[in-house]
Protein backbone atom coordinates (compact mmCIF):
# COMPACT_ATOMS: atom_id res chain seq x y z
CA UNK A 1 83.50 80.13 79.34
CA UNK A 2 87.03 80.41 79.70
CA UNK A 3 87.49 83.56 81.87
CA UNK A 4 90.52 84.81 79.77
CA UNK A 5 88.75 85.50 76.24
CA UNK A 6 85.84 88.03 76.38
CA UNK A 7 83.76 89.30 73.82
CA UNK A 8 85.70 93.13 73.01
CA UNK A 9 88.49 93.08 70.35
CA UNK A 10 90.64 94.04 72.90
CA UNK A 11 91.67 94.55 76.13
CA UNK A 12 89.92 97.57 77.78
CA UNK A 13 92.83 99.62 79.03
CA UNK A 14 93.71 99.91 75.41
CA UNK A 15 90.89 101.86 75.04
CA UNK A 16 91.51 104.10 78.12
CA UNK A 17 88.90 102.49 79.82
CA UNK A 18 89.86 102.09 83.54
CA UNK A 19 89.64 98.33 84.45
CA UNK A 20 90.73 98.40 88.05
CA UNK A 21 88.03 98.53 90.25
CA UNK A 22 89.55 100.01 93.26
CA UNK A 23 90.89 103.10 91.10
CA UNK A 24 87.11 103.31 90.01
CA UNK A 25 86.12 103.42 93.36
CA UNK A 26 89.30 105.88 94.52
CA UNK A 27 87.84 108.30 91.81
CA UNK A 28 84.44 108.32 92.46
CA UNK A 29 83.46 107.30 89.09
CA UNK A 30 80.06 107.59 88.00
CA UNK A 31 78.20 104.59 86.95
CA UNK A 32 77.04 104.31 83.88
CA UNK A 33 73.09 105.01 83.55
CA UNK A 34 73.08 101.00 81.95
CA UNK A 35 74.82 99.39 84.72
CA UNK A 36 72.62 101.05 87.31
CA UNK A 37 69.40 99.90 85.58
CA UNK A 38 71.06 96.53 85.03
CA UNK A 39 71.69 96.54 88.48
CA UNK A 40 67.91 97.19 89.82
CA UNK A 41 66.81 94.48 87.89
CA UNK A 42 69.17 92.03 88.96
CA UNK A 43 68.96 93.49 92.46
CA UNK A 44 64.65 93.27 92.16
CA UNK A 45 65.00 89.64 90.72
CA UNK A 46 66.90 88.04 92.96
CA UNK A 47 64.43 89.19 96.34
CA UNK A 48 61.32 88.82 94.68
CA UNK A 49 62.13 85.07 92.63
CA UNK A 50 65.92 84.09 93.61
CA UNK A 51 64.81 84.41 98.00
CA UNK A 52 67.66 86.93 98.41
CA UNK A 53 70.12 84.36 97.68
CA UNK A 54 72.79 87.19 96.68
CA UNK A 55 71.58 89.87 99.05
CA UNK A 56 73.03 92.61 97.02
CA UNK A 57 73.50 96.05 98.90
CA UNK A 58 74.88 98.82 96.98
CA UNK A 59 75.69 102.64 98.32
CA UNK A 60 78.72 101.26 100.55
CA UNK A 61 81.97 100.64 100.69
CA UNK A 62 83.04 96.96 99.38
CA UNK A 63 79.17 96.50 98.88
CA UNK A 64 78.53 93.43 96.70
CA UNK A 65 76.16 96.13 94.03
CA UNK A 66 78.67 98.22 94.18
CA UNK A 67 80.92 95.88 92.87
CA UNK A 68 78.72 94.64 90.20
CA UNK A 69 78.40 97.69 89.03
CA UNK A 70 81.42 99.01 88.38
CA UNK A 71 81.70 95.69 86.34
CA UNK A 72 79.14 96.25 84.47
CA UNK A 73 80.33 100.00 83.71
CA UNK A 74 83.53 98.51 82.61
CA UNK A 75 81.31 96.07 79.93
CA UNK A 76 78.85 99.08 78.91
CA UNK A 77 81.93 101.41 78.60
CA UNK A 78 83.37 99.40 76.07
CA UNK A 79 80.40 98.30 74.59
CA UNK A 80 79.92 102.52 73.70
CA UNK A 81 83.24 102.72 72.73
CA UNK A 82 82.92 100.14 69.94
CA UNK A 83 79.89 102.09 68.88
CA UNK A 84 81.96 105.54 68.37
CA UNK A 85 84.59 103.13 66.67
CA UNK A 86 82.14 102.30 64.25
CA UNK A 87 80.80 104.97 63.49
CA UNK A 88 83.90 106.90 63.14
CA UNK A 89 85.10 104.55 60.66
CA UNK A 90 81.42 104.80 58.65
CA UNK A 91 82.00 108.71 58.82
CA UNK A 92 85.22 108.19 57.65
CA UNK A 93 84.35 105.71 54.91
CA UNK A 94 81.80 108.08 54.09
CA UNK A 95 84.27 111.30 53.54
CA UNK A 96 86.73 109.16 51.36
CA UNK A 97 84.45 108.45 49.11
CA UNK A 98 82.63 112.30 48.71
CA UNK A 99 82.95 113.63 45.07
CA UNK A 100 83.92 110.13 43.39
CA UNK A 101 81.42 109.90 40.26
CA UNK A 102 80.24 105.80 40.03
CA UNK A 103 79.20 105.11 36.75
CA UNK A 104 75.49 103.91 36.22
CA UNK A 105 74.94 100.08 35.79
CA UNK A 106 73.72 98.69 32.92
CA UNK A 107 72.42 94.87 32.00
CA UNK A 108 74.52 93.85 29.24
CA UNK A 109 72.20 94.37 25.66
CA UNK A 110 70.80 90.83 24.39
């Protein structure tokens, strides 16, 4: 996969999504509940099948989990924010079209 494309219609910052890890980590962002869980999987998976092979420590400066996670908060951010987006514009969608009458259909008469 060609590490330039990714799969949000645009770039995060755009959103007001912060993107720079080290800011995240300067703020003492919260994770997001998703990339915590995510994280416990992977974290689970990798002792008990992959023999440690990442040894992922989180809690820490610079940790390795840490890390991952505030990656993943960055994907599950945006991924929420394209779900408000969506539904904003259903709402919306939804208010211009209050009070317009449709006519009924009809088959055409043989």
């Amino acid at each position: 996969m060609n590490p330039s494309s990714h799969a949000f219609p645009c770039n995060p910052g755009d959103w007001g999504i912060e993107t720079n890890i080290t800011v995240r980590w300067e703020k003492g962002m919260d994770h997001h509940p998703e990339s915590e869980a995510m994280y416990r999987i992977i974290e689970d998976m990798d002792f008990r099948y992959g023999n440690d092979y990442f040894c992922w420590k989180s809690g820490g400066d610079g940790d390795n989990g840490e890390h991952l996670m505030y990656l993943l908060d960055i994907h599950f951010e945006m991924k929420d924010e394209q779900k408000r987006r969506k539904a904003q514009a259903i709402e919306e969608a939804f208010r211009a079209i209050e009070g317009v009458t449709f006519m009924p259909f009809s088959a055409p008469q043989e």
